[in-house]
PDB file of N, CA and C in Angstrom:
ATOM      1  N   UNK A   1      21.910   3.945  59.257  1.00  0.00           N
ATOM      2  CA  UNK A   1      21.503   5.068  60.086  1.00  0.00           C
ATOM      3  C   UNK A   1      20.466   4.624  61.114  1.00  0.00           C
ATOM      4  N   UNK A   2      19.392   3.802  60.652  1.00  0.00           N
ATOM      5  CA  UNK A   2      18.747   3.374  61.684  1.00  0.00           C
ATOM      6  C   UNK A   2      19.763   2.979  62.581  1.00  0.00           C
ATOM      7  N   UNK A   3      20.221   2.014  62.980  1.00  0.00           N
ATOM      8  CA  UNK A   3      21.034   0.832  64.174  1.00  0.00           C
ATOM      9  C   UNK A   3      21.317   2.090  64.830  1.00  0.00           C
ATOM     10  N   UNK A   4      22.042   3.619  64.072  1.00  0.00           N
ATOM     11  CA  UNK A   4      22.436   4.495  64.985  1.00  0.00           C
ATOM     12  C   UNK A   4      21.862   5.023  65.631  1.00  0.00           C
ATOM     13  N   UNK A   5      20.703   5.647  65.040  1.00  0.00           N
ATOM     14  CA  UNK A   5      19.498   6.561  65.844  1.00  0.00           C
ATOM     15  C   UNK A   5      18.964   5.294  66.984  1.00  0.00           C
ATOM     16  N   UNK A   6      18.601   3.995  67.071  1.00  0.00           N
ATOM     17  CA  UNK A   6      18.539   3.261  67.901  1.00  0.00           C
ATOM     18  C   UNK A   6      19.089   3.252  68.891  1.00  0.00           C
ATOM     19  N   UNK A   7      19.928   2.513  68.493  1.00  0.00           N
ATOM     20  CA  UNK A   7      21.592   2.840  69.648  1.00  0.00           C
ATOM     21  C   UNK A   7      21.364   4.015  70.894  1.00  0.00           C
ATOM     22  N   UNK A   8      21.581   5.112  70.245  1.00  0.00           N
ATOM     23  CA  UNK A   8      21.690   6.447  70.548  1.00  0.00           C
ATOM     24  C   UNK A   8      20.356   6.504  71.666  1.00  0.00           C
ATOM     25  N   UNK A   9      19.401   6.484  71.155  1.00  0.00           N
ATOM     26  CA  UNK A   9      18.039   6.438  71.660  1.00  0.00           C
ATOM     27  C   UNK A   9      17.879   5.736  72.492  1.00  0.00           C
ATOM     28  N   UNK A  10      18.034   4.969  72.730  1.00  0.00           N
ATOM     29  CA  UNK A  10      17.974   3.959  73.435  1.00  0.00           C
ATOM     30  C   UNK A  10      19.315   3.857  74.603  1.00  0.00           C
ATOM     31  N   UNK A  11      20.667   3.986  74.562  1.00  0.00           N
ATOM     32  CA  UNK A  11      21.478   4.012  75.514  1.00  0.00           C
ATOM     33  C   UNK A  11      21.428   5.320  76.537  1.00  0.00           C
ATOM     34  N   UNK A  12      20.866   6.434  75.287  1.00  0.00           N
ATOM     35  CA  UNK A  12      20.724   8.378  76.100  1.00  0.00           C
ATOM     36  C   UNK A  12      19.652   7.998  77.135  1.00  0.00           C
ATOM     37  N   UNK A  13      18.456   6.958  76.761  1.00  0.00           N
ATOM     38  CA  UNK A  13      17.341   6.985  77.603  1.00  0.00           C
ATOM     39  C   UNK A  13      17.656   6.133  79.086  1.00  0.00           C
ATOM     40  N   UNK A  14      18.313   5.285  78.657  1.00  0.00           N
ATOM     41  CA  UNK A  14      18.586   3.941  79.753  1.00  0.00           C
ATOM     42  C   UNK A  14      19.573   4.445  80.752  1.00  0.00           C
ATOM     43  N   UNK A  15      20.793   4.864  80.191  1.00  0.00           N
ATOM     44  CA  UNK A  15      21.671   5.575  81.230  1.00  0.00           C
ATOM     45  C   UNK A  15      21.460   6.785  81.780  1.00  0.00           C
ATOM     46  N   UNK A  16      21.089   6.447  83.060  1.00  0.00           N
ATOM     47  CA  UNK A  16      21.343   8.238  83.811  1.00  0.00           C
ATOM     48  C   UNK A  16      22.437   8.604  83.741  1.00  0.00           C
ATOM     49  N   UNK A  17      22.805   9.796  83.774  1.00  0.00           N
ATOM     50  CA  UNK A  17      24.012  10.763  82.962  1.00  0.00           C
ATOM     51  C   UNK A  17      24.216  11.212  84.922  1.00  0.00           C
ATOM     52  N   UNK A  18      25.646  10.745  85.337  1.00  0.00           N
ATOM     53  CA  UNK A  18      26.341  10.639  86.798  1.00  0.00           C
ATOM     54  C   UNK A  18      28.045  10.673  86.618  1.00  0.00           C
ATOM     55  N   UNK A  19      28.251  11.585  87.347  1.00  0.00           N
ATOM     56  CA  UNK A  19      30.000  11.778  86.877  1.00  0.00           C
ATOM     57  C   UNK A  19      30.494  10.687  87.784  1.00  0.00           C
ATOM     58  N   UNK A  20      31.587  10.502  87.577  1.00  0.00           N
ATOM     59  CA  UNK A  20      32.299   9.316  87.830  1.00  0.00           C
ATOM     60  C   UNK A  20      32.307   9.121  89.547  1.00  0.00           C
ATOM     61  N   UNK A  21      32.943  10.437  90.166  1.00  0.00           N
ATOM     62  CA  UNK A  21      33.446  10.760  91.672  1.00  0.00           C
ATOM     63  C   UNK A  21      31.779  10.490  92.446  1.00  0.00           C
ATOM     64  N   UNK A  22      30.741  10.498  91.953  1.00  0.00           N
ATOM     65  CA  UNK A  22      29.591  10.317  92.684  1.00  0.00           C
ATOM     66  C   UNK A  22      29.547   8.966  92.551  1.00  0.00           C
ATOM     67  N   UNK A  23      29.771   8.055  91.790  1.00  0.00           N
ATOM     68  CA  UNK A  23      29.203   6.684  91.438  1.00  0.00           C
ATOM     69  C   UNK A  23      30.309   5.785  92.096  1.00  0.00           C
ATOM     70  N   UNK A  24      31.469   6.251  91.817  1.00  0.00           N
ATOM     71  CA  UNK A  24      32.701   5.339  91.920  1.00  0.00           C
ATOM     72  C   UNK A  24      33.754   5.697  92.612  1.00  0.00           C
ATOM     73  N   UNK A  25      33.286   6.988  93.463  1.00  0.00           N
ATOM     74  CA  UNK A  25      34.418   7.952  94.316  1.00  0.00           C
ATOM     75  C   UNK A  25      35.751   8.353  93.385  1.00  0.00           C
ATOM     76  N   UNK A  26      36.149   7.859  92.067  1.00  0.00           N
ATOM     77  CA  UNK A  26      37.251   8.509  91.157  1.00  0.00           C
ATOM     78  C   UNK A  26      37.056   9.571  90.071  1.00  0.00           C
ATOM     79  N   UNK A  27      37.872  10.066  89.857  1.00  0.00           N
ATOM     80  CA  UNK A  27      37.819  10.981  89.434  1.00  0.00           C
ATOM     81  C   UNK A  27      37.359  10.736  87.928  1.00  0.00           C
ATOM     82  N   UNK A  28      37.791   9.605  87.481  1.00  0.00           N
ATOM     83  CA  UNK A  28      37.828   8.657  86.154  1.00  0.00           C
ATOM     84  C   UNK A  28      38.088   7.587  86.169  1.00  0.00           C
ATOM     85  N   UNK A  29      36.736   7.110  85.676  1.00  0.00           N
ATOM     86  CA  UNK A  29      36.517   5.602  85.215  1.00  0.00           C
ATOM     87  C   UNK A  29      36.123   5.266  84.398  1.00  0.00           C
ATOM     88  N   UNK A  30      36.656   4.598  83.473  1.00  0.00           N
ATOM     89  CA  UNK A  30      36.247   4.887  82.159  1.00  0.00           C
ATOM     90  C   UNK A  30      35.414   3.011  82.682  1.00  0.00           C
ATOM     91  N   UNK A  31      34.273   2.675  82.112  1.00  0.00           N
ATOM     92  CA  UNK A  31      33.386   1.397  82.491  1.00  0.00           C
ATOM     93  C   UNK A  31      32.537   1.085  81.349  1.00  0.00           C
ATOM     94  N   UNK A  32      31.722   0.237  81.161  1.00  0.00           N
ATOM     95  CA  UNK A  32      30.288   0.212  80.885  1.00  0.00           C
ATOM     96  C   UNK A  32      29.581   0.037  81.652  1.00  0.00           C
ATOM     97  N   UNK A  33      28.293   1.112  81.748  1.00  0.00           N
ATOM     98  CA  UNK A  33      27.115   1.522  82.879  1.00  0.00           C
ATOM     99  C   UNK A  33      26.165   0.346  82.509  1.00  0.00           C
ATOM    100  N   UNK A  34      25.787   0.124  83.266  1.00  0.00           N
ATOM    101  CA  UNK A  34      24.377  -0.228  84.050  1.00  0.00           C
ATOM    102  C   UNK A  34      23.590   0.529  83.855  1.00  0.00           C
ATOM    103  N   UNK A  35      23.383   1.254  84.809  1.00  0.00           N
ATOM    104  CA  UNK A  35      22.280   2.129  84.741  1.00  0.00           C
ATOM    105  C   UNK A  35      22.138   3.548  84.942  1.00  0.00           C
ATOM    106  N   UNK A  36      23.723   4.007  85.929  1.00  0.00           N
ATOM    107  CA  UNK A  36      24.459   5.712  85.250  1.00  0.00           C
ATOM    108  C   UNK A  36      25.613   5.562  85.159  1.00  0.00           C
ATOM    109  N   UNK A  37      26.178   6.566  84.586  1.00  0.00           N
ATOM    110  CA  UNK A  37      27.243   6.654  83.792  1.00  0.00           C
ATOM    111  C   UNK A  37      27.598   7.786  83.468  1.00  0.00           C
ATOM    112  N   UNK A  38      28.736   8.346  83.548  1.00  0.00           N
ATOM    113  CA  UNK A  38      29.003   9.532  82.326  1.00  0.00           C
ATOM    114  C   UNK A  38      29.468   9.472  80.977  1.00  0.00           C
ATOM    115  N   UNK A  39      30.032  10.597  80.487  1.00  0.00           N
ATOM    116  CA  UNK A  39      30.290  10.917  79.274  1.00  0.00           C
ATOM    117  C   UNK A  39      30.992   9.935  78.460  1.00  0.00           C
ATOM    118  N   UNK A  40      31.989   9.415  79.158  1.00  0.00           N
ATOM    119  CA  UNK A  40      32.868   8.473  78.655  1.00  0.00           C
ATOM    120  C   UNK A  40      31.913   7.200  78.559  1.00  0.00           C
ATOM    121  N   UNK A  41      31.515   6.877  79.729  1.00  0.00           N
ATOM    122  CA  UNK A  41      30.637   5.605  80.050  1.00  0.00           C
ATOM    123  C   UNK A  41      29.745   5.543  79.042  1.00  0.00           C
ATOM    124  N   UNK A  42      29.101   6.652  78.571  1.00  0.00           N
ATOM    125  CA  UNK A  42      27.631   6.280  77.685  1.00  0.00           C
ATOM    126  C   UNK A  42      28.342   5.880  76.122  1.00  0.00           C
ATOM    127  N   UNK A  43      29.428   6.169  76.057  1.00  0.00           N
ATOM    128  CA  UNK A  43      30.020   6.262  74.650  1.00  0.00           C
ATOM    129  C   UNK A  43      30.377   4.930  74.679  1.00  0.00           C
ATOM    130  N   UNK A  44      31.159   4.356  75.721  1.00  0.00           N
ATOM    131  CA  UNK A  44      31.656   3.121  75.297  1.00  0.00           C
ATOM    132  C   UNK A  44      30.156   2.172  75.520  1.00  0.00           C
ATOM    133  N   UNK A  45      29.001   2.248  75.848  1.00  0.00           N
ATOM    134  CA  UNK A  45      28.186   1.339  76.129  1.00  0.00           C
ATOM    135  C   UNK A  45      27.536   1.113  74.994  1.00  0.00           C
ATOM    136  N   UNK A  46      27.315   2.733  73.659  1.00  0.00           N
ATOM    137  CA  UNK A  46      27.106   3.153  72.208  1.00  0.00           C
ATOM    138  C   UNK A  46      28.041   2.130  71.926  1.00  0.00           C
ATOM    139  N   UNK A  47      29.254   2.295  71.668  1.00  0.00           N
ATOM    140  CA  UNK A  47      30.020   1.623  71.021  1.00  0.00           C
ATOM    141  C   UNK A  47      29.935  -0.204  71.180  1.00  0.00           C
ATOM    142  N   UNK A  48      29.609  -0.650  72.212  1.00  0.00           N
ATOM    143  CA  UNK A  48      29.692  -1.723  72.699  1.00  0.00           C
ATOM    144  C   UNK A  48      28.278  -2.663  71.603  1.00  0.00           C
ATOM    145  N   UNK A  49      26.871  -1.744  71.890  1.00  0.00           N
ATOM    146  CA  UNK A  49      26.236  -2.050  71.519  1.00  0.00           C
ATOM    147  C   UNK A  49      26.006  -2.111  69.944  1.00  0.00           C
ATOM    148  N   UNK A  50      27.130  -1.399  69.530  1.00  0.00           N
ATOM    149  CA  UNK A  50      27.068  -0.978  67.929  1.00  0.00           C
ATOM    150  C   UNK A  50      27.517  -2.195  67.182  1.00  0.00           C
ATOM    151  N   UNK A  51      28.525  -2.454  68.112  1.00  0.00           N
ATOM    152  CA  UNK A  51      29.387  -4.162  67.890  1.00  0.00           C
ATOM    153  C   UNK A  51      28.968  -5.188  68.054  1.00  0.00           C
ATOM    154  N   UNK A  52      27.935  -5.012  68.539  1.00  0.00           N
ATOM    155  CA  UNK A  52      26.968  -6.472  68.439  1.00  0.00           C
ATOM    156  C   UNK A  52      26.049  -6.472  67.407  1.00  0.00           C
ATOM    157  N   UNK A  53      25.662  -5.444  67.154  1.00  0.00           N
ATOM    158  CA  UNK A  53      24.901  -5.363  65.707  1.00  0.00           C
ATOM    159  C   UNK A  53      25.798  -5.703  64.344  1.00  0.00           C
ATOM    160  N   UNK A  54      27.063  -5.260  64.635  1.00  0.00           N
ATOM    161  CA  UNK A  54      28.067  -6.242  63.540  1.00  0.00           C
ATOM    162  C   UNK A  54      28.831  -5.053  63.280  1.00  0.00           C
ATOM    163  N   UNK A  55      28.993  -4.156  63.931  1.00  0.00           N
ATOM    164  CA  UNK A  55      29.658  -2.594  63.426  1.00  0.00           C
ATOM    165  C   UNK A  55      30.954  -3.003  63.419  1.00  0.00           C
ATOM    166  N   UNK A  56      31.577  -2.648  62.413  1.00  0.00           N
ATOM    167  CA  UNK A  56      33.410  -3.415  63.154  1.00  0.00           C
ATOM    168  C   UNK A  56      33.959  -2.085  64.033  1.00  0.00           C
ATOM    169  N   UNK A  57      34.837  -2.520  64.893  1.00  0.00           N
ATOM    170  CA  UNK A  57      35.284  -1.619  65.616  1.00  0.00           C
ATOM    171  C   UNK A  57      36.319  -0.407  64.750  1.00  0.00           C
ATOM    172  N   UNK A  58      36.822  -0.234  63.878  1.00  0.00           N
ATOM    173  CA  UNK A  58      37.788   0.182  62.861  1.00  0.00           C
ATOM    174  C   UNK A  58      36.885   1.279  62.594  1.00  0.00           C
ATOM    175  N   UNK A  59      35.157   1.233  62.849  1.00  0.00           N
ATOM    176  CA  UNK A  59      34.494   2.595  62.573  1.00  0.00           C
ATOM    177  C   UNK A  59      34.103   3.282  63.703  1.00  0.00           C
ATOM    178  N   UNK A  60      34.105   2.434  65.060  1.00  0.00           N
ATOM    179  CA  UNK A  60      33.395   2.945  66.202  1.00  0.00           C
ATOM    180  C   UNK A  60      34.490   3.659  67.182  1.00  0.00           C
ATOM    181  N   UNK A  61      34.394   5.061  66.998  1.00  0.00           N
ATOM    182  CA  UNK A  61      36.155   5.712  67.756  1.00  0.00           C
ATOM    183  C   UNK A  61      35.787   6.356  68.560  1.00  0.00           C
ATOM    184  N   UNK A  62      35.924   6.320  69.975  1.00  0.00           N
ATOM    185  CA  UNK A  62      35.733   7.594  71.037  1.00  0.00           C
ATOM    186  C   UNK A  62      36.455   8.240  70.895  1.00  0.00           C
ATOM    187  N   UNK A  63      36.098   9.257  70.874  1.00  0.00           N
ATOM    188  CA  UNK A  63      36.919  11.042  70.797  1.00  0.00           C
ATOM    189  C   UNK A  63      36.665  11.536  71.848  1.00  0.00           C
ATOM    190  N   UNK A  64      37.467  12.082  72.372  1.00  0.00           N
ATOM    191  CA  UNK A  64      37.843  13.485  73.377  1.00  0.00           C
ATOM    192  C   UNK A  64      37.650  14.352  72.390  1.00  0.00           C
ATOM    193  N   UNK A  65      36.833  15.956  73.513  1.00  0.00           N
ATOM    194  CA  UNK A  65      36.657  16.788  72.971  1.00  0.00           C
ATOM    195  C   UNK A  65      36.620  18.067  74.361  1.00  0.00           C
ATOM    196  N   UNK A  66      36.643  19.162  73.769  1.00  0.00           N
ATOM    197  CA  UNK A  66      35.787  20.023  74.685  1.00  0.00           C
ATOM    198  C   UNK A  66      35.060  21.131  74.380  1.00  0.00           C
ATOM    199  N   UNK A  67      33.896  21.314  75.424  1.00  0.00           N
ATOM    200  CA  UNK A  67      33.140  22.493  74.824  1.00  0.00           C
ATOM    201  C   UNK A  67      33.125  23.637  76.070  1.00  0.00           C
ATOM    202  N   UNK A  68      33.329  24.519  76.004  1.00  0.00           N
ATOM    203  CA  UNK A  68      33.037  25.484  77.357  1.00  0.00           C
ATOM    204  C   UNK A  68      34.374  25.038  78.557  1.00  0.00           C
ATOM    205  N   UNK A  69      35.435  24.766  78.057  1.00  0.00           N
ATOM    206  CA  UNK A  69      35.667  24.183  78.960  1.00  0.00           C
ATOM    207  C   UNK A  69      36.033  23.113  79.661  1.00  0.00           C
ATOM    208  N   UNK A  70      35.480  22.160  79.141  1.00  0.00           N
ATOM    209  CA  UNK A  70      35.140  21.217  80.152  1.00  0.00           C
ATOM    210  C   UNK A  70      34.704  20.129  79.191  1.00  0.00           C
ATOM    211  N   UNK A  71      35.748  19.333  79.735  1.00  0.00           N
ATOM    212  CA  UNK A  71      36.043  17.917  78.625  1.00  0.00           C
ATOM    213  C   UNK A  71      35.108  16.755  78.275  1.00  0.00           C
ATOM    214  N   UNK A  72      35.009  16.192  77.158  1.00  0.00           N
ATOM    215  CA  UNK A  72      33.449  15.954  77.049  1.00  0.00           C
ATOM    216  C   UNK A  72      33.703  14.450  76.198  1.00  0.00           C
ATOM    217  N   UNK A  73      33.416  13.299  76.516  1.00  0.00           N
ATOM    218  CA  UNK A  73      33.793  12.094  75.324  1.00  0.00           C
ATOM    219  C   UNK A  73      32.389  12.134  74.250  1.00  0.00           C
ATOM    220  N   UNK A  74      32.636  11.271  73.354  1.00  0.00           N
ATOM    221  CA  UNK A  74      31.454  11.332  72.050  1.00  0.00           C
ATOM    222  C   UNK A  74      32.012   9.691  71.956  1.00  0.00           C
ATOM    223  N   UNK A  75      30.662   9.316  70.590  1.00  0.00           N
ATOM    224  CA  UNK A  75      31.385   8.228  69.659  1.00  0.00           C
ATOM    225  C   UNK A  75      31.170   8.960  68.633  1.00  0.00           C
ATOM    226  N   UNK A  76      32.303   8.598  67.763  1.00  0.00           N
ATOM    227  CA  UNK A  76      32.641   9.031  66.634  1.00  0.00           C
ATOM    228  C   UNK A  76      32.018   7.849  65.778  1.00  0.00           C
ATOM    229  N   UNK A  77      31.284   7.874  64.768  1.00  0.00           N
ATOM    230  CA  UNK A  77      31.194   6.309  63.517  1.00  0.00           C
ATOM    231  C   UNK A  77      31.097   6.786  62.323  1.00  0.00           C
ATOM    232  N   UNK A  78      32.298   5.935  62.119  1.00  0.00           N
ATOM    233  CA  UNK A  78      33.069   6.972  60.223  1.00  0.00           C
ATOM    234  C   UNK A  78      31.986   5.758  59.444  1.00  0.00           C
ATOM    235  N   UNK A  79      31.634   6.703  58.473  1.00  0.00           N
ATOM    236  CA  UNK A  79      30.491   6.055  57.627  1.00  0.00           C
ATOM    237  C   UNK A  79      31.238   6.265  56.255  1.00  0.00           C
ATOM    238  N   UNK A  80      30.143   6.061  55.381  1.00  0.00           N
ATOM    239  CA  UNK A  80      30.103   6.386  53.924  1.00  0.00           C
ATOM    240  C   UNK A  80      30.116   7.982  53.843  1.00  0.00           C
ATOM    241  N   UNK A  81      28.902   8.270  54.783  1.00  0.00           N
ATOM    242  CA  UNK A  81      28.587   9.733  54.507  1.00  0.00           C
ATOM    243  C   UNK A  81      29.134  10.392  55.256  1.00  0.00           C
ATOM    244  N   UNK A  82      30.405  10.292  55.918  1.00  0.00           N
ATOM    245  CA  UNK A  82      31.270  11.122  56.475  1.00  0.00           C
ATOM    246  C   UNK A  82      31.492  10.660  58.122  1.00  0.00           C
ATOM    247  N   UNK A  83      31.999  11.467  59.260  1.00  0.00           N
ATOM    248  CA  UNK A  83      31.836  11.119  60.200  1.00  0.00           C
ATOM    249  C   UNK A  83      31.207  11.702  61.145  1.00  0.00           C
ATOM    250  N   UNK A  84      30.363  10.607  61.640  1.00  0.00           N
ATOM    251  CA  UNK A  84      28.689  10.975  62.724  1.00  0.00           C
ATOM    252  C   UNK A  84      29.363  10.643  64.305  1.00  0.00           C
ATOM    253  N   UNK A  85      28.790  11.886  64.718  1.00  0.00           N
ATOM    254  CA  UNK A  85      28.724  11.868  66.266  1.00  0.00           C
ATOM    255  C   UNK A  85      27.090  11.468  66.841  1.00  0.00           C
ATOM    256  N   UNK A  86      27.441  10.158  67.542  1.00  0.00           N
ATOM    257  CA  UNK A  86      26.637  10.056  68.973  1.00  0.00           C
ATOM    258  C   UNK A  86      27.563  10.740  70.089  1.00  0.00           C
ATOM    259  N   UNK A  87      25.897  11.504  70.825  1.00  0.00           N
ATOM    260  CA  UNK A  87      26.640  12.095  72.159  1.00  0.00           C
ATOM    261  C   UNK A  87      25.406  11.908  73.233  1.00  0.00           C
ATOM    262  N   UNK A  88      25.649  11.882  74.392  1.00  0.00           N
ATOM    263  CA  UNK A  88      24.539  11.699  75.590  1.00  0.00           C
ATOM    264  C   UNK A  88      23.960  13.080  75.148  1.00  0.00           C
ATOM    265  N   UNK A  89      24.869  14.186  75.068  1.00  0.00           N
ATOM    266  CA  UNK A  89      24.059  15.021  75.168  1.00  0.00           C
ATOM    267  C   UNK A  89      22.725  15.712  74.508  1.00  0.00           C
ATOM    268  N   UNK A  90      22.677  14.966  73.399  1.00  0.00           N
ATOM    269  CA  UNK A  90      21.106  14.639  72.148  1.00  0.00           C
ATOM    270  C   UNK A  90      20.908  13.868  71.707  1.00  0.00           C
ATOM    271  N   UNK A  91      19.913  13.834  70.981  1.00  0.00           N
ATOM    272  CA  UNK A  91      19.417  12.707  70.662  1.00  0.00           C
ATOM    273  C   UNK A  91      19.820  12.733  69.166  1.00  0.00           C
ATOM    274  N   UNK A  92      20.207  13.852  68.731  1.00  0.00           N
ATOM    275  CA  UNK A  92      20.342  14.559  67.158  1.00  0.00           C
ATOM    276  C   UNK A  92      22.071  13.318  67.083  1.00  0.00           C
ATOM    277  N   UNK A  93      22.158  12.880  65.679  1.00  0.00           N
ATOM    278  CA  UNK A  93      23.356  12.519  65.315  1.00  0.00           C
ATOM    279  C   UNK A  93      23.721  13.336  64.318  1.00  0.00           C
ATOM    280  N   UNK A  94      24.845  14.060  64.490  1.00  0.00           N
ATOM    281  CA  UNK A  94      25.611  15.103  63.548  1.00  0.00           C
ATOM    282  C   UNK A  94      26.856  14.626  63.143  1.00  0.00           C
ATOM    283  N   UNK A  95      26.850  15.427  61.859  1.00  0.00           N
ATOM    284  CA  UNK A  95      28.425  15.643  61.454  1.00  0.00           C
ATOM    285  C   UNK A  95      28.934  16.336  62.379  1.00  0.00           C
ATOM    286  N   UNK A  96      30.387  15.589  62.254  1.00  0.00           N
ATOM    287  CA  UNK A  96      31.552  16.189  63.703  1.00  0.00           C
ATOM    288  C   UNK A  96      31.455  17.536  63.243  1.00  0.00           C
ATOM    289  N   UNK A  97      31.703  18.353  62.284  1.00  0.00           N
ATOM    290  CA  UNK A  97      31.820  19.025  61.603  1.00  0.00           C
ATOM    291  C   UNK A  97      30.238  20.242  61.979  1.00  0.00           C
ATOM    292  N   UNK A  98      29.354  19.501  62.747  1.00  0.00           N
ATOM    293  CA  UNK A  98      28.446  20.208  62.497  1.00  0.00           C
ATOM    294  C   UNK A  98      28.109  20.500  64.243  1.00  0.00           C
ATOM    295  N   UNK A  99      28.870  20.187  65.135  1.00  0.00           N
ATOM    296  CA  UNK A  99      28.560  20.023  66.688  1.00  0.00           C
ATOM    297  C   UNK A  99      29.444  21.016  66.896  1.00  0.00           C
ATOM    298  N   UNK A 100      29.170  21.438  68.179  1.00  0.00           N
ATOM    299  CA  UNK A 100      30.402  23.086  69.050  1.00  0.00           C
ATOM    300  C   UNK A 100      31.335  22.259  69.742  1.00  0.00           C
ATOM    301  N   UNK A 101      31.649  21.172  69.379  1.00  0.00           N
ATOM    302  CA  UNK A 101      32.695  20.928  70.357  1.00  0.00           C
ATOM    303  C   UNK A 101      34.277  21.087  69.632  1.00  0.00           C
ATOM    304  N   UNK A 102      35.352  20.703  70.186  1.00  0.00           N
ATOM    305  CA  UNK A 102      36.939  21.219  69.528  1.00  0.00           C
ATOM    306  C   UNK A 102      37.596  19.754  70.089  1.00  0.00           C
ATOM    307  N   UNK A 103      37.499  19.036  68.962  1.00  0.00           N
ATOM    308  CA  UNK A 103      37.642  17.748  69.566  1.00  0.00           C
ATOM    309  C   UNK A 103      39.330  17.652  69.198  1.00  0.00           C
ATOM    310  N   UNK A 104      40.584  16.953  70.105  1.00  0.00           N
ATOM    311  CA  UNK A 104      41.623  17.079  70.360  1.00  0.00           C
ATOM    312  C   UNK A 104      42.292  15.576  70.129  1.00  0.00           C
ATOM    313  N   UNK A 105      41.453  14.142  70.779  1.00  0.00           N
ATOM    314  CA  UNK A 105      42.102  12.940  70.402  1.00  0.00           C
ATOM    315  C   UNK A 105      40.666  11.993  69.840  1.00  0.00           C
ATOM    316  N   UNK A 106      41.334  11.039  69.466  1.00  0.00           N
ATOM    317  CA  UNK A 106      40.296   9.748  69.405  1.00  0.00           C
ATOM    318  C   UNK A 106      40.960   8.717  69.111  1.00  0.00           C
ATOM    319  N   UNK A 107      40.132   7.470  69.806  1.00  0.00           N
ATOM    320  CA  UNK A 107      40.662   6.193  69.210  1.00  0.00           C
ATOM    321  C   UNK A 107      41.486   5.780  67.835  1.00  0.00           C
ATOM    322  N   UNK A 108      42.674   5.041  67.616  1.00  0.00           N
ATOM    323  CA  UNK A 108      43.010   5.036  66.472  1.00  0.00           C
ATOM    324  C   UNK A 108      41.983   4.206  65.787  1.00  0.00           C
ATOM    325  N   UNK A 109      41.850   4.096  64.597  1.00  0.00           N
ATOM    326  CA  UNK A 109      41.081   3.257  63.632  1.00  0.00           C
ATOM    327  C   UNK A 109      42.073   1.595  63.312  1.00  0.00           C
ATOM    328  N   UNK A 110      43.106   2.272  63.215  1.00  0.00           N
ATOM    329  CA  UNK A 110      44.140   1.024  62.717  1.00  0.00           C
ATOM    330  C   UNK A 110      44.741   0.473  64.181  1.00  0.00           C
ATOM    331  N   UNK A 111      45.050   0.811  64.738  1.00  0.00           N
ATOM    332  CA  UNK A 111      45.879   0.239  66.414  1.00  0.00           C
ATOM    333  C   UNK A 111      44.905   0.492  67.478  1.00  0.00           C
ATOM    334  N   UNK A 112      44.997  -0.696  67.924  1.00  0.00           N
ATOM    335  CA  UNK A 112      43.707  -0.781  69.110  1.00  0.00           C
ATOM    336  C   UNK A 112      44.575  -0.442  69.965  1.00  0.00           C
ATOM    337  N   UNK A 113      43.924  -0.081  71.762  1.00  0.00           N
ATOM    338  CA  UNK A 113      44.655   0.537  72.365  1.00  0.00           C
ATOM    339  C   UNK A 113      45.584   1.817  72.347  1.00  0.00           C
ATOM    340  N   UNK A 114      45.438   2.999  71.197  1.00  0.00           N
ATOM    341  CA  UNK A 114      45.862   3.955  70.758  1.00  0.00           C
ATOM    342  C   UNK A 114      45.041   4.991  70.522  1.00  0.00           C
ATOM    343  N   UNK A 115      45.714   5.965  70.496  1.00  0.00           N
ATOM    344  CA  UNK A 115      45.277   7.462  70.718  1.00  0.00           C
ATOM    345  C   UNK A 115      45.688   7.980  69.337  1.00  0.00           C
ATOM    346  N   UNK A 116      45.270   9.227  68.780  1.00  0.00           N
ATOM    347  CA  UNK A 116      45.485   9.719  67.615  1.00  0.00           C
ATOM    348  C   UNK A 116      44.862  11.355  68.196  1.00  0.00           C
ATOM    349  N   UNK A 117      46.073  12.377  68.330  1.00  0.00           N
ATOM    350  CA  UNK A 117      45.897  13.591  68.417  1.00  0.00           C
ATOM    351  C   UNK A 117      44.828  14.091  67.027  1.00  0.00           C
ATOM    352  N   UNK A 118      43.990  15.201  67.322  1.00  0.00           N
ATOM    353  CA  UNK A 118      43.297  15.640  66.162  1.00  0.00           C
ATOM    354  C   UNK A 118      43.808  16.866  65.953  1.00  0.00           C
ATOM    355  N   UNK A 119      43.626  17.675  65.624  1.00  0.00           N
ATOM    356  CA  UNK A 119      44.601  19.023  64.871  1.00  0.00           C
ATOM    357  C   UNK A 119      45.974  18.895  65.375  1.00  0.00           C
ATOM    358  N   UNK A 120      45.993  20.296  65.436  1.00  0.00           N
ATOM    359  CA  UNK A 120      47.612  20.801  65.956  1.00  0.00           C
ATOM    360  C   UNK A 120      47.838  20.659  67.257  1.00  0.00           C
TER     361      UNK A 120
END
């Protein structure tokens, strides 16, 4: 749990939070930031950094989600104690289970390069 609250803390603080079409004129780019980034961007830079600490990737899953609307990425990291969301948008790490969002895909765990619908 520490490495996470680190992580988290530390990537929410470093990256300015910038949608893609301002930084990169597209609509979507999925990257690792520098120094802004959006939603997608801050997740994979979480994830990036999680993997150097020795996280295997098989736990570190970006999920699509949405809240209000308006589509939102996370990292997902399946633990022992269930599965924890990092998000730019706090600093708090929750159970998926415990955040307002209605999350729809995420990284597969077993096939890299793959998608895995979440409910129906």
């Amino acid at each position: 749990m520490n490495d996470l609250k680190k992580v988290n803390a530390a990537v929410n603080q470093r990256i300015k939070q910038r949608e893609d079409i301002a930084t990169t004129g597209r609509n979507d780019d999925w990257r690792l930031p520098t120094s802004v980034g959006d939603c997608e961007d801050i997740a994979i830079l979480k994830k990036n950094e999680l993997r150097k600490l020795g996280w295997p990737a098989s736990t570190l899953l970006l999920t699509v989600a949405t809240y209000g609307g308006t589509g939102h990425t996370v990292l997902t990291v399946r633990t022992d104690s269930g599965d924890l969301i990092l998000d730019n948008r706090t600093g708090a790490i929750r159970n998926w289970k415990s955040t307002p969002y209605r999350y729809f895909a995420r990284q597969s765990q077993s096939e890299s390069g793959r998608w895995t619908r979440i409910g129906a």
